[in-house]
PDB file of N, CA and C in Angstrom:
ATOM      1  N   UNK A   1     -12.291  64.132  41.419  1.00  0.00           N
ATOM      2  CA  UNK A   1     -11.653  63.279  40.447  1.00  0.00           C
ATOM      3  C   UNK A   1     -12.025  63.776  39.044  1.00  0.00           C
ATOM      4  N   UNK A   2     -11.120  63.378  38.284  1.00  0.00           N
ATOM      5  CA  UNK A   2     -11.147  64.129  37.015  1.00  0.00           C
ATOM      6  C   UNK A   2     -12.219  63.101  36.027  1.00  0.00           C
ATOM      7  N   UNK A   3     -12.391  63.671  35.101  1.00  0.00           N
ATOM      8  CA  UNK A   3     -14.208  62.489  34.466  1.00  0.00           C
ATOM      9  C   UNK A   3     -12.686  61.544  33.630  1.00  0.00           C
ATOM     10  N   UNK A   4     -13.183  60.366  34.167  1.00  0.00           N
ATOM     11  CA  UNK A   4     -11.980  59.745  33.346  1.00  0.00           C
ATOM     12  C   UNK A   4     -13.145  58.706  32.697  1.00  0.00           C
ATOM     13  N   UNK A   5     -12.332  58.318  31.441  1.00  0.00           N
ATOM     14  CA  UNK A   5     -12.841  57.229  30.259  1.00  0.00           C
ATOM     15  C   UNK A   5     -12.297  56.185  30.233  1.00  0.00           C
ATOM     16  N   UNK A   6     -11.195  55.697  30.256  1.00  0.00           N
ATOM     17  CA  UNK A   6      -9.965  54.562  29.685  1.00  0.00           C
ATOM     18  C   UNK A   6      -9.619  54.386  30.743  1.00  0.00           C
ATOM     19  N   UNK A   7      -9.186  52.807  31.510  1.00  0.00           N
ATOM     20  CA  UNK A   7      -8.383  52.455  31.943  1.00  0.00           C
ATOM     21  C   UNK A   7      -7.419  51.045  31.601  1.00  0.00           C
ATOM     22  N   UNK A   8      -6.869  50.654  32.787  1.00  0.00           N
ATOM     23  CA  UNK A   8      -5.563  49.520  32.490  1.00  0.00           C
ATOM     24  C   UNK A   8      -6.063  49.010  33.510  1.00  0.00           C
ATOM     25  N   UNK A   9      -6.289  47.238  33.473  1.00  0.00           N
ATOM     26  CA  UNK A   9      -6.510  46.257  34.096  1.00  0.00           C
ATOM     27  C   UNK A   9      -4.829  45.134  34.466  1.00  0.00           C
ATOM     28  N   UNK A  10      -4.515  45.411  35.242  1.00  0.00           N
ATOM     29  CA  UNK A  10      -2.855  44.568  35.178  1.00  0.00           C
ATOM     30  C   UNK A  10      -3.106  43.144  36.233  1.00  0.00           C
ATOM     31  N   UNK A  11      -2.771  42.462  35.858  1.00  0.00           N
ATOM     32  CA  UNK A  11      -2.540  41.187  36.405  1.00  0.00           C
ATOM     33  C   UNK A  11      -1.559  40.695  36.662  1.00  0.00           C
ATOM     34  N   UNK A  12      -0.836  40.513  37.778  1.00  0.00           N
ATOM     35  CA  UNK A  12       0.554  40.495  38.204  1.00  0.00           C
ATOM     36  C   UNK A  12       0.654  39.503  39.054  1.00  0.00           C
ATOM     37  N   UNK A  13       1.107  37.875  38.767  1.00  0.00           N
ATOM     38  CA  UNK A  13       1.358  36.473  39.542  1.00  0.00           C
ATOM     39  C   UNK A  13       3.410  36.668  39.704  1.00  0.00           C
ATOM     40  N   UNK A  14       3.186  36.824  41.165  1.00  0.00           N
ATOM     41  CA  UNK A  14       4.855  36.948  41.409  1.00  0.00           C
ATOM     42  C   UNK A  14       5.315  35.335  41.614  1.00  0.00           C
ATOM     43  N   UNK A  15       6.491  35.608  41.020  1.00  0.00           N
ATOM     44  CA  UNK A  15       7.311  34.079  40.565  1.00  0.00           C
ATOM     45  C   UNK A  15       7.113  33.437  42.055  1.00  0.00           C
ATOM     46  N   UNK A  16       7.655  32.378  42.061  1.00  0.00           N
ATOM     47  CA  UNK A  16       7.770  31.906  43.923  1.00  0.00           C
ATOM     48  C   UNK A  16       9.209  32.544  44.236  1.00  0.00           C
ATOM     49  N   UNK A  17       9.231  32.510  45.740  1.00  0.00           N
ATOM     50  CA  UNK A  17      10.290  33.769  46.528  1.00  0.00           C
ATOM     51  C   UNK A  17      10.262  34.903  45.997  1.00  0.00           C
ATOM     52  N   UNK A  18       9.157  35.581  45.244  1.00  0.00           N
ATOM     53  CA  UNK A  18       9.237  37.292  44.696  1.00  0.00           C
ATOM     54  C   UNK A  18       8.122  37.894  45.187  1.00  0.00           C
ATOM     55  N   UNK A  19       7.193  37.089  45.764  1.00  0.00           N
ATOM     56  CA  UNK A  19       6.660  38.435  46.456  1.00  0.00           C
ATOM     57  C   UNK A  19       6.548  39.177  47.384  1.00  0.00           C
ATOM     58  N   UNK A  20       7.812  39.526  47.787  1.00  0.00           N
ATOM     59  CA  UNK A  20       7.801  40.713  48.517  1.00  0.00           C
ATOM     60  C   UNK A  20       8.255  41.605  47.774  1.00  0.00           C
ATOM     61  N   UNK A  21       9.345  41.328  47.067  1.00  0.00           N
ATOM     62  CA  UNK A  21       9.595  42.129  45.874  1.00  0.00           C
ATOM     63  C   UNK A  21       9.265  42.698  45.299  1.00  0.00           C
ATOM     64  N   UNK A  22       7.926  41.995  44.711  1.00  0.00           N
ATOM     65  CA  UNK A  22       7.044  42.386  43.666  1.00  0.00           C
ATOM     66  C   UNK A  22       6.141  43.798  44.671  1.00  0.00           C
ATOM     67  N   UNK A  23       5.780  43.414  45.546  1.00  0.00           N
ATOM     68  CA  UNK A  23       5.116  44.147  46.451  1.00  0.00           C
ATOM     69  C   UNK A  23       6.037  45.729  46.379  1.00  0.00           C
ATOM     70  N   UNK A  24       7.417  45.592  46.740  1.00  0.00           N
ATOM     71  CA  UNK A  24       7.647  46.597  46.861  1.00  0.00           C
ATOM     72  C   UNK A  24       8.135  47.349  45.466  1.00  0.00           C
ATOM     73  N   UNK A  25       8.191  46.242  44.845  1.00  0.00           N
ATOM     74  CA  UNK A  25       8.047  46.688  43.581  1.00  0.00           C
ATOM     75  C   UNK A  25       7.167  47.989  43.384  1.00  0.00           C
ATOM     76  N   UNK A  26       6.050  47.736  43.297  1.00  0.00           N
ATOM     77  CA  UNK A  26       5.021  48.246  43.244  1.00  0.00           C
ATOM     78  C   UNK A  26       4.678  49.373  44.103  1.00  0.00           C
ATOM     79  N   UNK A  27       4.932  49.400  45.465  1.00  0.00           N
ATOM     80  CA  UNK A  27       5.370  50.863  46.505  1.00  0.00           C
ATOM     81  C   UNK A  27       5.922  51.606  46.213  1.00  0.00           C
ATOM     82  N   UNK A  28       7.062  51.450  44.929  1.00  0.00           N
ATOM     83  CA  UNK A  28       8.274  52.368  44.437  1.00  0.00           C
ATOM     84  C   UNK A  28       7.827  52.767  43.516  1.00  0.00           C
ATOM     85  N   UNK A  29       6.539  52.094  42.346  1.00  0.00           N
ATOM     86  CA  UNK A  29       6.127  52.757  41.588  1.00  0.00           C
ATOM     87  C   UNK A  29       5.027  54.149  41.251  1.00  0.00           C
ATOM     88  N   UNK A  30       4.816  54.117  42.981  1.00  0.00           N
ATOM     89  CA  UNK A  30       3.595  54.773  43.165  1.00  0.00           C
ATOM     90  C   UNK A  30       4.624  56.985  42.477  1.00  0.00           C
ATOM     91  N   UNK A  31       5.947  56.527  43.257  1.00  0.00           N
ATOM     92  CA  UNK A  31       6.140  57.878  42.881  1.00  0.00           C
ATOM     93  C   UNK A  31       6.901  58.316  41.417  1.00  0.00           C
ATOM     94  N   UNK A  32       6.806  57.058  40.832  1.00  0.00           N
ATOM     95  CA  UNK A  32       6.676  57.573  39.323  1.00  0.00           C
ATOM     96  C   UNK A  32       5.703  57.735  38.370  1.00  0.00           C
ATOM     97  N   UNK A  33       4.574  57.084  39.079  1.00  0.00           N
ATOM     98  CA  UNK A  33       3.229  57.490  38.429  1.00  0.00           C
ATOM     99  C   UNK A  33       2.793  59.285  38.951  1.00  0.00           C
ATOM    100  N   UNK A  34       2.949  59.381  39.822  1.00  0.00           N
ATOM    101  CA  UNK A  34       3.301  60.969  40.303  1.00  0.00           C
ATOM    102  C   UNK A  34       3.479  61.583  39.402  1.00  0.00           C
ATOM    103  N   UNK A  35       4.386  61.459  38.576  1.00  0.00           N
ATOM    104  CA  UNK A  35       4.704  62.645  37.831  1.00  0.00           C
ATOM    105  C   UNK A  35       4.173  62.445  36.478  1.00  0.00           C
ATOM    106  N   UNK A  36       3.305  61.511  36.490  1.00  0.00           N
ATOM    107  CA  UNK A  36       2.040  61.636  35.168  1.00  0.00           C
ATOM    108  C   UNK A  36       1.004  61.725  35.453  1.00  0.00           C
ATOM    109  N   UNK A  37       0.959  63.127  34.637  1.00  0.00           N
ATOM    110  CA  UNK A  37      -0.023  64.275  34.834  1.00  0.00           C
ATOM    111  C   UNK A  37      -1.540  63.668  33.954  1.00  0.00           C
ATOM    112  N   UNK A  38      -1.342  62.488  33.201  1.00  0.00           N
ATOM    113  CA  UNK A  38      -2.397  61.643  32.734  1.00  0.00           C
ATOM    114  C   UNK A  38      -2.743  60.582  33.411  1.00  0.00           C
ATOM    115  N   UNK A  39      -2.060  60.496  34.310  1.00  0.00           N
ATOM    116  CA  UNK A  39      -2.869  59.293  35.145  1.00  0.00           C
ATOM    117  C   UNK A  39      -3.320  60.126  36.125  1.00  0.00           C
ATOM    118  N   UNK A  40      -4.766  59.684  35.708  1.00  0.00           N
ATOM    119  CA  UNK A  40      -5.553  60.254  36.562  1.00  0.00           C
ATOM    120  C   UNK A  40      -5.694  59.531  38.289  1.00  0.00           C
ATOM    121  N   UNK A  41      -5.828  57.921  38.546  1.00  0.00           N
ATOM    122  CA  UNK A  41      -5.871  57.407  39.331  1.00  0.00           C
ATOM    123  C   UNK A  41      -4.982  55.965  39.516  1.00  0.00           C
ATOM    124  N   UNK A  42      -4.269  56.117  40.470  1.00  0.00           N
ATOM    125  CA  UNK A  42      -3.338  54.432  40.249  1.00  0.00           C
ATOM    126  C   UNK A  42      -3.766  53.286  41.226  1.00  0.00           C
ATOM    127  N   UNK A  43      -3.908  52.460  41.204  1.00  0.00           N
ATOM    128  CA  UNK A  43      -4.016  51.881  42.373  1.00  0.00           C
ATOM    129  C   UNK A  43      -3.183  50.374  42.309  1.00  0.00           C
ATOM    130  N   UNK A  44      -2.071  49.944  43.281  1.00  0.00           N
ATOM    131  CA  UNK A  44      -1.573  48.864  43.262  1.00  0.00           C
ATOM    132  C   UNK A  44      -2.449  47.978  44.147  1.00  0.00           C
ATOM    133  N   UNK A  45      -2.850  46.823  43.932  1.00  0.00           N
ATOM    134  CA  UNK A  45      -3.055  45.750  44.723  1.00  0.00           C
ATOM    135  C   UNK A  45      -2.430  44.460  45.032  1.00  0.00           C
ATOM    136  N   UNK A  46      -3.015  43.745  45.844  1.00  0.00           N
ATOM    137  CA  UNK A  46      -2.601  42.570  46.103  1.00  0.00           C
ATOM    138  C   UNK A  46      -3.763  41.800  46.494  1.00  0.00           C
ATOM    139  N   UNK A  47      -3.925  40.667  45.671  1.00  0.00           N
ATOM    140  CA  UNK A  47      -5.634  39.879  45.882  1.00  0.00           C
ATOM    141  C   UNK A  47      -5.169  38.547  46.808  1.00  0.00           C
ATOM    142  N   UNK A  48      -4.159  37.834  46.741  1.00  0.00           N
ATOM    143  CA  UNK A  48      -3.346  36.986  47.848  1.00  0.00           C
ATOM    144  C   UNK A  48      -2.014  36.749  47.788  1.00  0.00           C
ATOM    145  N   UNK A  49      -1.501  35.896  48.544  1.00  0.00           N
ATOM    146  CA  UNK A  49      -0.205  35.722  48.583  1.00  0.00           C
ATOM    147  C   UNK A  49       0.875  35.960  47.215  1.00  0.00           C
ATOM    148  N   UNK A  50      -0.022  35.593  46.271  1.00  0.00           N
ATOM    149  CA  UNK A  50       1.237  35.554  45.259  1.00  0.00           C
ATOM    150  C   UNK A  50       0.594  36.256  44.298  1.00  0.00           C
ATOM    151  N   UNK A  51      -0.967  37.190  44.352  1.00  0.00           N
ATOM    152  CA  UNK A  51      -1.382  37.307  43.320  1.00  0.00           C
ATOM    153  C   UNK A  51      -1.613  39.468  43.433  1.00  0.00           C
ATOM    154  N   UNK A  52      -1.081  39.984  42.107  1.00  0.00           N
ATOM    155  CA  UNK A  52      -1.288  41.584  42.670  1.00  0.00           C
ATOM    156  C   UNK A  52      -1.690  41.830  41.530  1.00  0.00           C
ATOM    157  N   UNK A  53      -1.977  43.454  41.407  1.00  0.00           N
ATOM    158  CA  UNK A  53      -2.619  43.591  40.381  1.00  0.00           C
ATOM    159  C   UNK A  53      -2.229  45.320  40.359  1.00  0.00           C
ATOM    160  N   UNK A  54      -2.832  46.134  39.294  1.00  0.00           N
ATOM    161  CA  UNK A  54      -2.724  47.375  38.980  1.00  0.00           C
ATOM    162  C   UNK A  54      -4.063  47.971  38.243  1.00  0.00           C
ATOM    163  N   UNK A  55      -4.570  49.032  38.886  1.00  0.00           N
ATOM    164  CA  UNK A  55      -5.712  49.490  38.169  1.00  0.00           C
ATOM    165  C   UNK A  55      -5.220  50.727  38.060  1.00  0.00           C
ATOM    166  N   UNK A  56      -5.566  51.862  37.070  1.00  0.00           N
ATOM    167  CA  UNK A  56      -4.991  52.647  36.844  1.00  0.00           C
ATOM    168  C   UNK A  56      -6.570  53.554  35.698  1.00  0.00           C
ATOM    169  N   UNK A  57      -6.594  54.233  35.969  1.00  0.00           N
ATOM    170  CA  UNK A  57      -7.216  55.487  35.029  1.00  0.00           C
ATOM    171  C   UNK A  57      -7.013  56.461  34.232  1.00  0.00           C
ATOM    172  N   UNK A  58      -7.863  57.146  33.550  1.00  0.00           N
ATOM    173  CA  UNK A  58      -7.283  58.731  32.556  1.00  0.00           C
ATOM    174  C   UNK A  58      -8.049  58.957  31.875  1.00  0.00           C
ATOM    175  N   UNK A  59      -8.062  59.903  31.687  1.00  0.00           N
ATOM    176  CA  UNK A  59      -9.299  61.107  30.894  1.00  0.00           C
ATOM    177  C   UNK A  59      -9.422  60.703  29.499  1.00  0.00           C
ATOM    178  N   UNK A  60      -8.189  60.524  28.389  1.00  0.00           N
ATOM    179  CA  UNK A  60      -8.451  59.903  27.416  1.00  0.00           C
ATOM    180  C   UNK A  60      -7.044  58.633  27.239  1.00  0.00           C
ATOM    181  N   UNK A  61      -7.044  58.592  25.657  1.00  0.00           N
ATOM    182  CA  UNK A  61      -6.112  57.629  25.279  1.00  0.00           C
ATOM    183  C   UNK A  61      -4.674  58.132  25.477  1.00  0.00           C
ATOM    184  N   UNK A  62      -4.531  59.174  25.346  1.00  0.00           N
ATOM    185  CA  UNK A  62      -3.060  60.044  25.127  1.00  0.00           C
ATOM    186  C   UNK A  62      -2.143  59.459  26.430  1.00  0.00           C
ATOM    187  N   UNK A  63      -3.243  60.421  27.195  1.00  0.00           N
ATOM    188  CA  UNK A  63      -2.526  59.534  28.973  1.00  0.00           C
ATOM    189  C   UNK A  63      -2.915  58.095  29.587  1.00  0.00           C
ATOM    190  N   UNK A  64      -3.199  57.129  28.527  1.00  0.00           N
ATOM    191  CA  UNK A  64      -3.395  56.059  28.519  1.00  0.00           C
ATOM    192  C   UNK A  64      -2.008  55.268  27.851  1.00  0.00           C
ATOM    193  N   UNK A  65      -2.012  56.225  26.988  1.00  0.00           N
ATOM    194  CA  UNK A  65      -0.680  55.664  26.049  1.00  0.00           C
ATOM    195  C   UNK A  65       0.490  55.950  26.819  1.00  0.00           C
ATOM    196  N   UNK A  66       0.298  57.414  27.174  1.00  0.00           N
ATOM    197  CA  UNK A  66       1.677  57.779  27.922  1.00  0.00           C
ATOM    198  C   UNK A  66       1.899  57.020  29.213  1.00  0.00           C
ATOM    199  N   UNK A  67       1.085  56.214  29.718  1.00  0.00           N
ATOM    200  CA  UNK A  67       1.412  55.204  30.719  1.00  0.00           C
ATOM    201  C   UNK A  67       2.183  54.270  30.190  1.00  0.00           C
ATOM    202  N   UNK A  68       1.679  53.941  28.885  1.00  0.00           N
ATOM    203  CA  UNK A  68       1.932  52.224  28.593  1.00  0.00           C
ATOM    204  C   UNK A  68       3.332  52.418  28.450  1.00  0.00           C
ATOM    205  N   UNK A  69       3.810  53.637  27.893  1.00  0.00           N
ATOM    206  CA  UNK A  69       4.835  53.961  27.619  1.00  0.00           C
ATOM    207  C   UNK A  69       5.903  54.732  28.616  1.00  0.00           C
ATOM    208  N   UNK A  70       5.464  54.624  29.743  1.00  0.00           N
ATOM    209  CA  UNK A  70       6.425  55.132  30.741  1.00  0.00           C
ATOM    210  C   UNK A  70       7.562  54.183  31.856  1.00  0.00           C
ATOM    211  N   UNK A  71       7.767  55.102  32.621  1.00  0.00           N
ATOM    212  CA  UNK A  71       8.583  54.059  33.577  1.00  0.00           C
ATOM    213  C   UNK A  71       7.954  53.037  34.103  1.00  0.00           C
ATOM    214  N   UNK A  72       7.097  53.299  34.945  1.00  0.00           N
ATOM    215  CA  UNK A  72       6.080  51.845  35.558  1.00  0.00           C
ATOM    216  C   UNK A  72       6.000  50.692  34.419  1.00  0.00           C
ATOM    217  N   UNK A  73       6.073  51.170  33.043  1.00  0.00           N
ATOM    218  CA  UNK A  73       5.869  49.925  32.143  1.00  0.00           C
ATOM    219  C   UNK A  73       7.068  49.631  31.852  1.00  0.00           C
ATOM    220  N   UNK A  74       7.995  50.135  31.981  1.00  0.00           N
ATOM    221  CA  UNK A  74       9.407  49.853  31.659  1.00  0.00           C
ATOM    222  C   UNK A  74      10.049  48.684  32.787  1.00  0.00           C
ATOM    223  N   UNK A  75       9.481  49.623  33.943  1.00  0.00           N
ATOM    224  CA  UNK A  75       9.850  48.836  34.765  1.00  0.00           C
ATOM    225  C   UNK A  75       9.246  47.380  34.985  1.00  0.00           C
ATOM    226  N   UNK A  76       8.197  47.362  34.782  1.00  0.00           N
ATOM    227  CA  UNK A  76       7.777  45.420  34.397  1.00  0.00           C
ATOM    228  C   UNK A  76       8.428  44.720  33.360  1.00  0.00           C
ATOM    229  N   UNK A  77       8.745  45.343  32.550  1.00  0.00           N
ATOM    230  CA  UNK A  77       9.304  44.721  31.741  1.00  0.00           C
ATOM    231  C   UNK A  77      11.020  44.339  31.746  1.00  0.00           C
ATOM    232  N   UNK A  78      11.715  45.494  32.702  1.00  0.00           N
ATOM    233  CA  UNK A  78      13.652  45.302  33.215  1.00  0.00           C
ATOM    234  C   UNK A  78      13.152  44.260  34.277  1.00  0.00           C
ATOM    235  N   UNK A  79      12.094  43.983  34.953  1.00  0.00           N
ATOM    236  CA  UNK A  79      11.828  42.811  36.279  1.00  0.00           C
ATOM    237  C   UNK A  79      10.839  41.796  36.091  1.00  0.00           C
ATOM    238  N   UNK A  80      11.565  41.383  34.661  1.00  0.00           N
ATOM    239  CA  UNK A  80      10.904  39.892  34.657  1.00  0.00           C
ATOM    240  C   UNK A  80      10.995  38.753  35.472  1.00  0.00           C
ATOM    241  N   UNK A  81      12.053  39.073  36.315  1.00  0.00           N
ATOM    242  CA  UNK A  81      12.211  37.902  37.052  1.00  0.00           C
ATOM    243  C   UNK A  81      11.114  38.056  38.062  1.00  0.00           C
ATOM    244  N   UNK A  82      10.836  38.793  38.536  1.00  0.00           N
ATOM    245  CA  UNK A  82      10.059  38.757  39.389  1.00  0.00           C
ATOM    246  C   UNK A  82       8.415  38.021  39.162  1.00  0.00           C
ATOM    247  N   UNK A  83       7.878  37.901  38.116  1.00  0.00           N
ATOM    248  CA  UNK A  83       6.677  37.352  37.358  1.00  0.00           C
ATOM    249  C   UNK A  83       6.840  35.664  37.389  1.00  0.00           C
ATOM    250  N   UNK A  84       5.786  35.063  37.821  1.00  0.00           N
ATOM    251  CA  UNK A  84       5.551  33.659  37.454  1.00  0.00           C
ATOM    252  C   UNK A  84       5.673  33.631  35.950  1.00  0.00           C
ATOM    253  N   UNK A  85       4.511  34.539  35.412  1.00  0.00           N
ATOM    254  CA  UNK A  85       4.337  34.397  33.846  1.00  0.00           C
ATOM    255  C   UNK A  85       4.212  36.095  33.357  1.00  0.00           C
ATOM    256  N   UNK A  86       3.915  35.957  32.213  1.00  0.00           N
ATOM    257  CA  UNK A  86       4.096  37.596  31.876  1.00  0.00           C
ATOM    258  C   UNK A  86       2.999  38.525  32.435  1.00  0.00           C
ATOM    259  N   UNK A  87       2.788  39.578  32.642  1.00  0.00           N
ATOM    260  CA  UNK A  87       1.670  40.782  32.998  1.00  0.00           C
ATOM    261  C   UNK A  87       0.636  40.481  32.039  1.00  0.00           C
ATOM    262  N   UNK A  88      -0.669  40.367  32.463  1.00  0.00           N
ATOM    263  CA  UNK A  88      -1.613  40.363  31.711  1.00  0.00           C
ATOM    264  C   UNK A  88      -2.324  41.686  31.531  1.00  0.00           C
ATOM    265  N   UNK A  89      -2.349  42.532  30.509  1.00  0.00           N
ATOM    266  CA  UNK A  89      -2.412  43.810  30.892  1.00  0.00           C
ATOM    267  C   UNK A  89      -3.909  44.166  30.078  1.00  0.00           C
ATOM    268  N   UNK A  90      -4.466  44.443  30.379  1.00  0.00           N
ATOM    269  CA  UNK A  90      -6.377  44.684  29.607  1.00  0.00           C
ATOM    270  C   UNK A  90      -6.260  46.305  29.551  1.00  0.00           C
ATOM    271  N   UNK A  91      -7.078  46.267  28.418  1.00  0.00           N
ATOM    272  CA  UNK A  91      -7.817  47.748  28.218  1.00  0.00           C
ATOM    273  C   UNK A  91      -8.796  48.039  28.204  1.00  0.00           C
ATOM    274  N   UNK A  92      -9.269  48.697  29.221  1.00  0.00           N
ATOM    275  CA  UNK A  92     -10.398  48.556  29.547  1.00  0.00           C
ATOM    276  C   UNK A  92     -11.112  50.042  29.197  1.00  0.00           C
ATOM    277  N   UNK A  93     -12.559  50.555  29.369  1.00  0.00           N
ATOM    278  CA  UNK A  93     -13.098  51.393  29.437  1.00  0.00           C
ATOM    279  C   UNK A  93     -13.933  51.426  30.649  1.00  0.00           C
ATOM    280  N   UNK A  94     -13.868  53.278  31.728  1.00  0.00           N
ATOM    281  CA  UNK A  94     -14.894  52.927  32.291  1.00  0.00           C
ATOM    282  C   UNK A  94     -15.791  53.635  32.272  1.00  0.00           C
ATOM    283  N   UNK A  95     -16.812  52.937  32.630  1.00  0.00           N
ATOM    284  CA  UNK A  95     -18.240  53.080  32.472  1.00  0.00           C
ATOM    285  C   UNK A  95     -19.227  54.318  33.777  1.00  0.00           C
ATOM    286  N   UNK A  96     -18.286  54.183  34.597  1.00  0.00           N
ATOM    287  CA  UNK A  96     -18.792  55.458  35.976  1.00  0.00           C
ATOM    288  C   UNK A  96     -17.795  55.557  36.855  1.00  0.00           C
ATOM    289  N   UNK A  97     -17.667  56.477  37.345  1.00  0.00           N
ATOM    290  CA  UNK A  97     -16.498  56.638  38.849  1.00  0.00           C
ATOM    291  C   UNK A  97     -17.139  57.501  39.051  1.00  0.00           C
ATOM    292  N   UNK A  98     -16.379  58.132  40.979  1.00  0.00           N
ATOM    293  CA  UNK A  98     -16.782  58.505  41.777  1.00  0.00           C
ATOM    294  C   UNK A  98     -15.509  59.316  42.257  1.00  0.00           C
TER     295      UNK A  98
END
């Protein structure tokens, strides 16, 4: 793994009847994070029934930015319906990986 610094904390509550959606939402995004060469690590989750999330990594801010600014973020934002309430999205720094 590449020494990464910066990441994205996402918080994702799917509306009621959207999460499966949201779920696959999120399966489809895995291969557009693919082709950013700054994300270092993605990871979609799901913590319960209605509740998912996104952790995501990168070496610095550049490919931090170029996330915020890509399709995966585009795409939360064309599928609002799918959200109880809006993405809670944190910036985080990290502190060690493996």
């Amino acid at each position: 793994m590449a020494d990464v610094k910066v990441g994205l904390y996402v918080r994702l509550e799917a509306a009621q009847g959207k999460e499966s959606e949201l779920a696959d939402f999120l399966r489809k995004a895995q291969s557009l994070v693919e082709q950013e060469p700054g994300t270092t690590v993605w990871y979609a989750l799901q913590f319960g029934p209605s509740s998912f999330g996104i952790f995501d990594a990168f070496e610095d801010e550049d490919g931090r930015d170029a996330h915020l600014n890509g399709d995966v973020a585009q795409g939360l934002s064309d599928n609002a319906e799918l959200f109880a309430e809006a993405p809670s999205i944190e910036k985080v720094d990290v502190l060690a990986s493996k």
